[in-house]
C-alpha atoms as a PDB file:
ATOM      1  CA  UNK A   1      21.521   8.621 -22.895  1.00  0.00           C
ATOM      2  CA  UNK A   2      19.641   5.728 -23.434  1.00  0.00           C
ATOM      3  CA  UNK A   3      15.681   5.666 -24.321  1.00  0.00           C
ATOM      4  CA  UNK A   4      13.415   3.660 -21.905  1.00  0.00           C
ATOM      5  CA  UNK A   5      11.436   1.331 -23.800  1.00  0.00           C
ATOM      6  CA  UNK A   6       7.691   1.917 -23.572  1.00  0.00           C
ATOM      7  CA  UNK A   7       6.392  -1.455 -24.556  1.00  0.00           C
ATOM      8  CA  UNK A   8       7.581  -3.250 -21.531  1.00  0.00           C
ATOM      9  CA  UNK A   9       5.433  -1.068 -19.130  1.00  0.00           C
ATOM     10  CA  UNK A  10       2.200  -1.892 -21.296  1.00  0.00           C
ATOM     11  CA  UNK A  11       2.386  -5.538 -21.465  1.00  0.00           C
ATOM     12  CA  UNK A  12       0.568  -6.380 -18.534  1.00  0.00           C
ATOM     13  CA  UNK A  13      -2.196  -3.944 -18.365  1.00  0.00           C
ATOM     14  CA  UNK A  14      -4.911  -6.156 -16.549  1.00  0.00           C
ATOM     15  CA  UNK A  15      -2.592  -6.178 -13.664  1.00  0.00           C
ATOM     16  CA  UNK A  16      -1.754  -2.774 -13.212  1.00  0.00           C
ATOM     17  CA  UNK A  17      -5.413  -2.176 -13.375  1.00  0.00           C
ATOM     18  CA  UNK A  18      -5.822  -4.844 -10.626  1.00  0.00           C
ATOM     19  CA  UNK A  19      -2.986  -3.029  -8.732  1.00  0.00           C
ATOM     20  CA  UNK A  20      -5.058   0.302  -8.236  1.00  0.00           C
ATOM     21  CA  UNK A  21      -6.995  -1.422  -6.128  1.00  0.00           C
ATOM     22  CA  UNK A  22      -5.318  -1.752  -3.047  1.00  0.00           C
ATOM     23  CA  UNK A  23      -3.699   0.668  -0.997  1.00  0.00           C
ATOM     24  CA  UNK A  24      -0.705   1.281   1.315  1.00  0.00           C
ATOM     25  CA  UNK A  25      -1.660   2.048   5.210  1.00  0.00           C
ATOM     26  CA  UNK A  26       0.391   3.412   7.518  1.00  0.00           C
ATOM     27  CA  UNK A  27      -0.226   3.581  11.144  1.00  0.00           C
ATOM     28  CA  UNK A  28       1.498   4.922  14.506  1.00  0.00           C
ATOM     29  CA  UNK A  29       1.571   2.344  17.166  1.00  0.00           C
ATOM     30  CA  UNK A  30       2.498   3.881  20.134  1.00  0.00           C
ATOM     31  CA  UNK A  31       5.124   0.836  21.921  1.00  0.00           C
ATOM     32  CA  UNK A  32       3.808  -0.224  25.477  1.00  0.00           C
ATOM     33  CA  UNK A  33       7.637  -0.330  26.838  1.00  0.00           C
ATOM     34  CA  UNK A  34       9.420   2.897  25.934  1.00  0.00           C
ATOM     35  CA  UNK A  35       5.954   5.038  24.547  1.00  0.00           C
ATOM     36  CA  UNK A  36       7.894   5.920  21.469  1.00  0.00           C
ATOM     37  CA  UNK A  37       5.974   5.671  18.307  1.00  0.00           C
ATOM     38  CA  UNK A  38       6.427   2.974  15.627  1.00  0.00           C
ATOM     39  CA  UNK A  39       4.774   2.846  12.121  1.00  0.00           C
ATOM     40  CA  UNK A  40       3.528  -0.213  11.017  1.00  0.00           C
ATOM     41  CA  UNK A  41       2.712  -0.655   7.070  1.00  0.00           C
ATOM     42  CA  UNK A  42       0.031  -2.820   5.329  1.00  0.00           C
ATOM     43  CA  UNK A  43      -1.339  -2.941   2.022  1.00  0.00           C
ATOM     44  CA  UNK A  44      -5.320  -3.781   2.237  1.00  0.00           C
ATOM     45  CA  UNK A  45      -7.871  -3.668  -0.606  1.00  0.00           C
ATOM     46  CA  UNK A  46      -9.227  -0.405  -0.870  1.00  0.00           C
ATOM     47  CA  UNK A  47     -12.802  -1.635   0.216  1.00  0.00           C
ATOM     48  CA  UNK A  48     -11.096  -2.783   3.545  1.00  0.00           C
ATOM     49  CA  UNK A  49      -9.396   0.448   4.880  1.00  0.00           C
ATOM     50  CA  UNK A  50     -12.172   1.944   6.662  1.00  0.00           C
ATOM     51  CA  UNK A  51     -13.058  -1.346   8.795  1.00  0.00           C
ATOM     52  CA  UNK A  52      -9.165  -1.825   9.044  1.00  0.00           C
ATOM     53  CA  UNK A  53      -8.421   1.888  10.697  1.00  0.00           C
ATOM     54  CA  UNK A  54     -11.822   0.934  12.946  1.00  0.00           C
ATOM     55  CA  UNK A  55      -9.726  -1.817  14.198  1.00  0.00           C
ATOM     56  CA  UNK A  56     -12.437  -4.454  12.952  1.00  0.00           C
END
């Protein structure tokens, strides 16, 4: 088995570090035709969710 190579991951370490700053948000929409449930995904900076779940 080969080894992974552990230097490729580390090259860009100011944009991973950017990266932890946003986050994935999932919510059910409930459809207006049939009443099932859909999910609908975003990714918002993490200063953002609260007014975006608030529907601001």
């Amino acid at each position: 088995m080969a080894k992974a190579a552990k230097t490729a991951i580390k090259k860009d370490l100011k944009a991973s570090a950017e990266a932890k700053n946003w986050t994935k948000v999932i919510r059910a929409v409930r459809s207006p035709k049939s009443g099932a449930y859909t999910f609908k995904e975003q990714i918002i900076h993490k200063d953002k969710v609260k007014d975006h779940l608030a529907g601001k």
